[in-house]
Protein backbone atom coordinates (compact mmCIF):
# COMPACT_ATOMS: atom_id res chain seq x y z
CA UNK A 1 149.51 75.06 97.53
CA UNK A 2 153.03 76.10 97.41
CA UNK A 3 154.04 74.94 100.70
CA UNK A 4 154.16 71.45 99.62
CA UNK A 5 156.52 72.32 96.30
CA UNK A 6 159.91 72.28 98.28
CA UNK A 7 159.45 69.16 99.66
CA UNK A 8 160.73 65.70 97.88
CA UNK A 9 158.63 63.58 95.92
CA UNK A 10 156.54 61.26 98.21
CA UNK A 11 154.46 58.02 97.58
CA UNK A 12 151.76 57.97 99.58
CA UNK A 13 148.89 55.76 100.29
CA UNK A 14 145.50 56.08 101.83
CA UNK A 15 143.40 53.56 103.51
CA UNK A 16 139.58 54.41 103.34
CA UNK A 17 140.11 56.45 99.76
CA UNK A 18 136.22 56.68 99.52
CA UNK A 19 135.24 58.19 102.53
CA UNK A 20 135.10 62.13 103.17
CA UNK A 21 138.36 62.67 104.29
CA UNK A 22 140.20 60.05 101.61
CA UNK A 23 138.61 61.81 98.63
CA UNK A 24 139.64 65.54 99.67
CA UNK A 25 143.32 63.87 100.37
CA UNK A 26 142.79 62.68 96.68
CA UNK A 27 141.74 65.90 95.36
CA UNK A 28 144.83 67.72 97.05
CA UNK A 29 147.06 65.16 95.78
CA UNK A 30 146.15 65.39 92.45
CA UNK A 31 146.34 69.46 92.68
CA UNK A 32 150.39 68.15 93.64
CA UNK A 33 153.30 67.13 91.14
CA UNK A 34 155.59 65.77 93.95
CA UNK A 35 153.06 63.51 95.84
CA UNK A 36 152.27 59.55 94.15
CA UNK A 37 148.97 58.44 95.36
CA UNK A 38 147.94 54.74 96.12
CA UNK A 39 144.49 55.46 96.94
CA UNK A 40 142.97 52.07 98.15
CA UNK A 41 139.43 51.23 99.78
CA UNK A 42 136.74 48.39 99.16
CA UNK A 43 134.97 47.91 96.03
CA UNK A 44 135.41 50.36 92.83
CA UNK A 45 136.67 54.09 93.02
CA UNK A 46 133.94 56.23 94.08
CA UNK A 47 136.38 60.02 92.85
CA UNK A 48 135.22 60.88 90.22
CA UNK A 49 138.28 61.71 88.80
CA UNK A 50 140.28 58.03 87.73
CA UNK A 51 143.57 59.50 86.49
CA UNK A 52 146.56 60.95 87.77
CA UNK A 53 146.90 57.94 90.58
CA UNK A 54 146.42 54.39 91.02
CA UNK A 55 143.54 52.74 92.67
CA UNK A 56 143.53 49.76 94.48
CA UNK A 57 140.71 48.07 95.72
CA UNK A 58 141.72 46.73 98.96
CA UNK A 59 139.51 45.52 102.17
CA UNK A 60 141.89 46.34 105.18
CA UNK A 61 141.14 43.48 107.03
CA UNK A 62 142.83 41.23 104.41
CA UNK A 63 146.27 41.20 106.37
CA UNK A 64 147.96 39.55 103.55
CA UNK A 65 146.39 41.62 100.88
CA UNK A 66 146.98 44.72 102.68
CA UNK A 67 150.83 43.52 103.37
CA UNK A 68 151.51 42.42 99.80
CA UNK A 69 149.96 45.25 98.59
CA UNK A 70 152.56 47.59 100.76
CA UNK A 71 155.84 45.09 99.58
CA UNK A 72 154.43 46.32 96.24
CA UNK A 73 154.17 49.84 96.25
CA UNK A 74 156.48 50.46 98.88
CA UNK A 75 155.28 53.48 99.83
CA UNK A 76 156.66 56.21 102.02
CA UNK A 77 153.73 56.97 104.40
CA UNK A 78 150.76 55.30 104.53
CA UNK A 79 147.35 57.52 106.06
CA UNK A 80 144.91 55.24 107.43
CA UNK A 81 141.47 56.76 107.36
CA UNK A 82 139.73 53.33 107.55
CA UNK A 83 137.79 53.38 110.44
CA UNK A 84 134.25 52.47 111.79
CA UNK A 85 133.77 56.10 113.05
CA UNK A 86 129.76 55.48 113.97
CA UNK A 87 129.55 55.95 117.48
CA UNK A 88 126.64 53.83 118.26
CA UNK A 89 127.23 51.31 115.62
CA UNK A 90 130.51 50.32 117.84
CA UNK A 91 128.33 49.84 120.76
CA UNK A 92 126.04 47.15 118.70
CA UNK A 93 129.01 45.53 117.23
CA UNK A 94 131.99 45.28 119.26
CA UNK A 95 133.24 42.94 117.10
CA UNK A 96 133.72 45.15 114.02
CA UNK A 97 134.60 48.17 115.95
CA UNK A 98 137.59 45.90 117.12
CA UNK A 99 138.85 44.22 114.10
CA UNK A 100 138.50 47.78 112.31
CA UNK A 101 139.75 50.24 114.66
CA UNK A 102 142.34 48.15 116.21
CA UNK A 103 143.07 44.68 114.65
CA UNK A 104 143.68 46.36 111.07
CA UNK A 105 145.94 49.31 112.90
CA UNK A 106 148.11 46.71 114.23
CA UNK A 107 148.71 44.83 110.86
CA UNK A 108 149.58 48.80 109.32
CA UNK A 109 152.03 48.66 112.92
CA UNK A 110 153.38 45.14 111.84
CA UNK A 111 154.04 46.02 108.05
CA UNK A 112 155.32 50.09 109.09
CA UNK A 113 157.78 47.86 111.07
CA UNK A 114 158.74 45.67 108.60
CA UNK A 115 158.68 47.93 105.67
CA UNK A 116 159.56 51.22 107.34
CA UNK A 117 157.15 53.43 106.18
CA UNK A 118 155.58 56.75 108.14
CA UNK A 119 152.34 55.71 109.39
CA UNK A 120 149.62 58.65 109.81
CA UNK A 121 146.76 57.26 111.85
CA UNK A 122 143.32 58.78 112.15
CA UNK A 123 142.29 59.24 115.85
CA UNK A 124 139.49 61.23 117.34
CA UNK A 125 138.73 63.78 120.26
CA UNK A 126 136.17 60.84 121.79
CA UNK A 127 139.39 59.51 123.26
CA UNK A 128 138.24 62.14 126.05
CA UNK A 129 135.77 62.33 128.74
CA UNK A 130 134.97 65.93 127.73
CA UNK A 131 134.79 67.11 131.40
CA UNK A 132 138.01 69.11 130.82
CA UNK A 133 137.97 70.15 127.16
CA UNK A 134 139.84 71.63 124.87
CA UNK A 135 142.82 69.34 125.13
CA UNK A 136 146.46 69.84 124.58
CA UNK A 137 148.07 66.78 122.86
CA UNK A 138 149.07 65.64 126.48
CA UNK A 139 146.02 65.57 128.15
CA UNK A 140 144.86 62.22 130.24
CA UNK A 141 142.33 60.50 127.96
CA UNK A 142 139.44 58.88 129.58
CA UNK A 143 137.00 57.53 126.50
CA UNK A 144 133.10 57.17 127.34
CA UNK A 145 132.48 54.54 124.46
CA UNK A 146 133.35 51.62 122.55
CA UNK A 147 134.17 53.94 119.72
CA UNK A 148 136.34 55.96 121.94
CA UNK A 149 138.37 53.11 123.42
CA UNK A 150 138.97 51.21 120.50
CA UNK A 151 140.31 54.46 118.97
CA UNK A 152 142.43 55.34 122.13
CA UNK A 153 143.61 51.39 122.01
CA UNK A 154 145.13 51.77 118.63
CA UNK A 155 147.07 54.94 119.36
CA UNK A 156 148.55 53.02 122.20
CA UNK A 157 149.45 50.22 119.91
CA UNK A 158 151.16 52.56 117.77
CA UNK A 159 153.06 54.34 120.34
CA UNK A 160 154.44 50.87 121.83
CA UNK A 161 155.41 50.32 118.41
CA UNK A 162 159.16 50.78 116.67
CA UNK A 163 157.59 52.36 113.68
CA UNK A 164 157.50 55.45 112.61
CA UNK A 165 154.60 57.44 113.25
CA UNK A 166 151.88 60.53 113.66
CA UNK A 167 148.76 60.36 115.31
CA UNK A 168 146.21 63.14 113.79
CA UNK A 169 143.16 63.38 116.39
CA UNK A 170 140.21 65.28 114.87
CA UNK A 171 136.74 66.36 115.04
CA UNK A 172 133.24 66.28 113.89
CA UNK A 173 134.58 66.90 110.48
CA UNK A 174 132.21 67.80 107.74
CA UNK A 175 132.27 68.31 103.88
CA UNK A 176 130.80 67.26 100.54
CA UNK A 177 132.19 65.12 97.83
CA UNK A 178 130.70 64.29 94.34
CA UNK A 179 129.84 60.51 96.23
CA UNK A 180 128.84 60.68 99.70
CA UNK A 181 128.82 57.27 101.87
CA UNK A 182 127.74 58.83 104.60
CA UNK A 183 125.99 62.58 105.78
CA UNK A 184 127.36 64.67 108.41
CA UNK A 185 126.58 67.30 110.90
CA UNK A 186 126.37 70.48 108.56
CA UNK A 187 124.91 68.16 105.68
CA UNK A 188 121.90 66.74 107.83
CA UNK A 189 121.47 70.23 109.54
CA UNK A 190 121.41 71.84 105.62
CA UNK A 191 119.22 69.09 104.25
CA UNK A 192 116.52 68.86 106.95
CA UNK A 193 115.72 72.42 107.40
CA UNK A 194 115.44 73.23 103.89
CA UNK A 195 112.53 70.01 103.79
CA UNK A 196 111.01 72.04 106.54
CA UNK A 197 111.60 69.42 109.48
CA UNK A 198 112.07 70.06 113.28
CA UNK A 199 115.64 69.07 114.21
CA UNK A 200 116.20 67.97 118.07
CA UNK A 201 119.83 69.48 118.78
CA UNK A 202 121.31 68.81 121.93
CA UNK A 203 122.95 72.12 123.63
CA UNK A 204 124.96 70.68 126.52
CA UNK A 205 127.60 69.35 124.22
CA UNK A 206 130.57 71.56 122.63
CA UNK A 207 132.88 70.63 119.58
CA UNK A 208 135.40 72.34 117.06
CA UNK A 209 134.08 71.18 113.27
CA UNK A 210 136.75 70.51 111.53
CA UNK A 211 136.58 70.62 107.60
CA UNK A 212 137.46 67.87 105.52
CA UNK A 213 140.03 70.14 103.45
CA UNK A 214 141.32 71.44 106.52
CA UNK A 215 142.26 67.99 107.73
CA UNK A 216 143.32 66.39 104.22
CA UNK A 217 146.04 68.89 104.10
CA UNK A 218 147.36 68.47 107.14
CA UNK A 219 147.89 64.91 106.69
CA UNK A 220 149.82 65.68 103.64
CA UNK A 221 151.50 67.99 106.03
CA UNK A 222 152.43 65.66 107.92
CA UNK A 223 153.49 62.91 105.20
CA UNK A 224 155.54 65.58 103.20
CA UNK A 225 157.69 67.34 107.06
CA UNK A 226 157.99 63.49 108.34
CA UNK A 227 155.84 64.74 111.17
CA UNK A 228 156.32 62.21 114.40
CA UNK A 229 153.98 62.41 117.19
CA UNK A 230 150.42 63.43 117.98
CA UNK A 231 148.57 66.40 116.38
CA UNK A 232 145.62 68.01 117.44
CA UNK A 233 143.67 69.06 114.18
CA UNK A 234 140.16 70.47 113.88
CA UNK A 235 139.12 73.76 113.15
CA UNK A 236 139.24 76.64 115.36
CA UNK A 237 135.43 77.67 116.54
CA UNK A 238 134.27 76.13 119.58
CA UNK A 239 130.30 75.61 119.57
CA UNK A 240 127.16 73.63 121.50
CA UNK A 241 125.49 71.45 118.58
CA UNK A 242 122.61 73.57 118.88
CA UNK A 243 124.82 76.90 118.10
CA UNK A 244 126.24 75.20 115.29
CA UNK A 245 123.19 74.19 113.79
CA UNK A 246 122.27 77.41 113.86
CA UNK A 247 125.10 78.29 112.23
CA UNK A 248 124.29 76.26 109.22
CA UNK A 249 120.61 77.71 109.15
CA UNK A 250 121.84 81.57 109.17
CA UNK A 251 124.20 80.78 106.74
CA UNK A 252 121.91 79.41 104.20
CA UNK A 253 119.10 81.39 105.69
CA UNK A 254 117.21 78.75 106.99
CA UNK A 255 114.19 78.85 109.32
CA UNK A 256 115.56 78.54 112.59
CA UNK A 257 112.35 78.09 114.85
CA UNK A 258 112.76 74.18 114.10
CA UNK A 259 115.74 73.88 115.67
CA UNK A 260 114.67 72.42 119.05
CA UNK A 261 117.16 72.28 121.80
CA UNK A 262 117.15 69.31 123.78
CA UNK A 263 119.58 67.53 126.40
CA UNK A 264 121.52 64.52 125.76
CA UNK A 265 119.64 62.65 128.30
CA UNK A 266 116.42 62.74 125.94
CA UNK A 267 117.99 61.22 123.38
CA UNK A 268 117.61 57.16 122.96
CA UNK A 269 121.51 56.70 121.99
CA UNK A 270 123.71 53.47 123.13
CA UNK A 271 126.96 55.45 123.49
CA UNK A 272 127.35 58.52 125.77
CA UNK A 273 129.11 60.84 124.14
CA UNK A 274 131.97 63.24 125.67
CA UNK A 275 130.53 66.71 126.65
CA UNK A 276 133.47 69.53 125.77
CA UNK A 277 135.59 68.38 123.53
CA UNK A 278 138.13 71.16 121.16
CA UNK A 279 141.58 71.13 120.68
CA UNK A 280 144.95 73.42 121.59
CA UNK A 281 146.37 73.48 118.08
CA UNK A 282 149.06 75.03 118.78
CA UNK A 283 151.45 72.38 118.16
CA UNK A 284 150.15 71.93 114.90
CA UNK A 285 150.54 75.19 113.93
CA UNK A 286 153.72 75.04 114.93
CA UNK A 287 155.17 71.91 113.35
CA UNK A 288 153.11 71.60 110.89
CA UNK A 289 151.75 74.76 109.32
CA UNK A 290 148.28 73.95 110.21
CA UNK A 291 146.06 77.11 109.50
CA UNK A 292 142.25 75.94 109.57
CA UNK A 293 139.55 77.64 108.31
CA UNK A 294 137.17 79.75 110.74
CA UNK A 295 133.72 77.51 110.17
CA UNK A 296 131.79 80.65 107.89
CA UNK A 297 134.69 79.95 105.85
CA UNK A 298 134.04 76.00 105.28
CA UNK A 299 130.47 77.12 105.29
CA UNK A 300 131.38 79.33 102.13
CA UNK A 301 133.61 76.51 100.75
CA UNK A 302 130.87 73.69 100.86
CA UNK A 303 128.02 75.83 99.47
CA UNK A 304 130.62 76.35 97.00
CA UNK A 305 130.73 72.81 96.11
CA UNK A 306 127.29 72.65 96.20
CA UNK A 307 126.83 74.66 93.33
CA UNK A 308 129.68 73.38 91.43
CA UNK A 309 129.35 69.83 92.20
CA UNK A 310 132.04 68.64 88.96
CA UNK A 311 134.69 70.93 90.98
CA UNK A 312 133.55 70.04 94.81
CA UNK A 313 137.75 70.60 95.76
CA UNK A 314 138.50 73.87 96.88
CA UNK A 315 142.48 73.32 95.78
CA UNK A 316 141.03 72.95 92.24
CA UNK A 317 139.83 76.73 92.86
């Protein structure tokens, strides 16, 4: 990982350490000898590695915690990956998709302010209508859900702001860690069709899956350049669900007769969903460095993990 050696050592630290995306940024960081982690989420450290950072348990909603906590370690950049990301879930509670998705972003606004930190925020291509996708970092964004607006509401709050900032947009990322909160696409697809079960995949909706590593290191990326702005980052195959499901099953030779295609209208969700999504990354790959992995690649890399579940980082490789 020698592109982040000839930058300056950087303390850094990550809201939402236990989620997907928190424990690859863990993994990189500990594969680092110039980045200090304050890896911080609610209730006890789910890595299974507990040395080499400090750990914090911290719910962001608790403003003052969360302040005192950044008057303490006074980091330089702070990546918030808290976020109610559920799509539907935001629809049957408004309230918690607010006080998560926006409220807390404005107290990490209020304290990057105050303590003059780089705050990396988490955003998401559901920002978008999906009638004109891929998107360049400029595009008009036009969300169809709850989930979407709350997320496009706290980029807004963050570019009113004086702080300084980066805005990472991503999608449908997927991944495997040694403690998983939550499934995802390639996960379910895996696990399903090796029980034997018929999976109902929509095929009039088109996304880039984005692997966790991929996206981990271009937050640190970002944290170690100073990055300002938004980034596009996701990886850099545009599919329908249905072709990427099938994706999964070839790749892991899979039966793929059970994969049903079905339209969106069929399915009994309370969000609509946004139908072409993908990203220009240009920019990124610009500014940043970003190179992602084609999706056989993170394919290879998470049956990798798989087997090797004590070493599920590909940086410790």
């Amino acid at each position: 990982m020698a592109e982040f050696h000839n930058f300056e050592t950087k303390k850094i630290l990550v809201t939402g350490s236990n989620g997907l995306l928190g424990q690859k940024i863990t993994d990189l960081s500990l594969a680092e000898n110039n980045i200090v982690l304050i890896a911080t989420s609610r209730g006890e450290n789910r890595h299974p590695i507990k040395n080499g950072y400090h750990y914090v348990d911290l719910d962001i909603l608790d403003s003052e915690r969360l302040r005192a906590l950044i008057a303490e370690y006074r980091p330089d950049a702070v990546i918030n990956t808290a976020a109610m990301t559920n799509v539907d879930a935001c629809e049957h509670d408004p309230i918690g998709c607010q006080q998560l998705n926006v409220d807390a972003v404005a107290q990490l606004v209020a304290c990057s302010e105050e303590f003059g930190f780089h705050l990396i925020h988490l955003s998401t291509d559901f920002i978008f209508d999906g009638e004109a996708g891929p998107y360049a970092e400029d595009a008009s964004p036009n969300p169809l859900s709850l989930y979407g607006r709350s997320k496009l509401d706290a980029e807004k709050l963050i570019q009113r702001s004086t702080a300084t900032w980066a805005i990472l947009r991503t999608i449908l990322v997927y991944g495997v860690v040694a403690d998983m909160s939550r499934s995802n696409i390639v996960l379910w697809a895996k696990g399903a069709l090796e029980k034997g079960q018929p999976l109902n995949v929509v095929n009039d909706q088109w996304r880039m899956p984005t692997l966790a590593e991929d996206l981990a290191k271009a937050c640190l990326l970002t944290a170690v350049k100073g990055a300002e702005g938004v980034f596009n980052i996701s990886g850099k195959d545009l599919f329908a669900i249905h072709e990427l499901v099938a994706a999964v099953a070839d790749f892991w030779k899979l039966d793929k007769s059970l994969i049903r295609e079905v339209s969106s209208s069929t399915l009994s969700q309370a969000a609509p969903r946004p139908k072409r999504t993908g990203f220009v990354l240009t920019k990124a790959q610009d500014v940043l460095g970003y190179d992602p992995h084609s999706f056989e690649e993170g394919l290879a890399i998470v049956d990798q993990q798989l087997q090797n579940p004590k070493n599920n980082s590909i940086f410790a490789t």
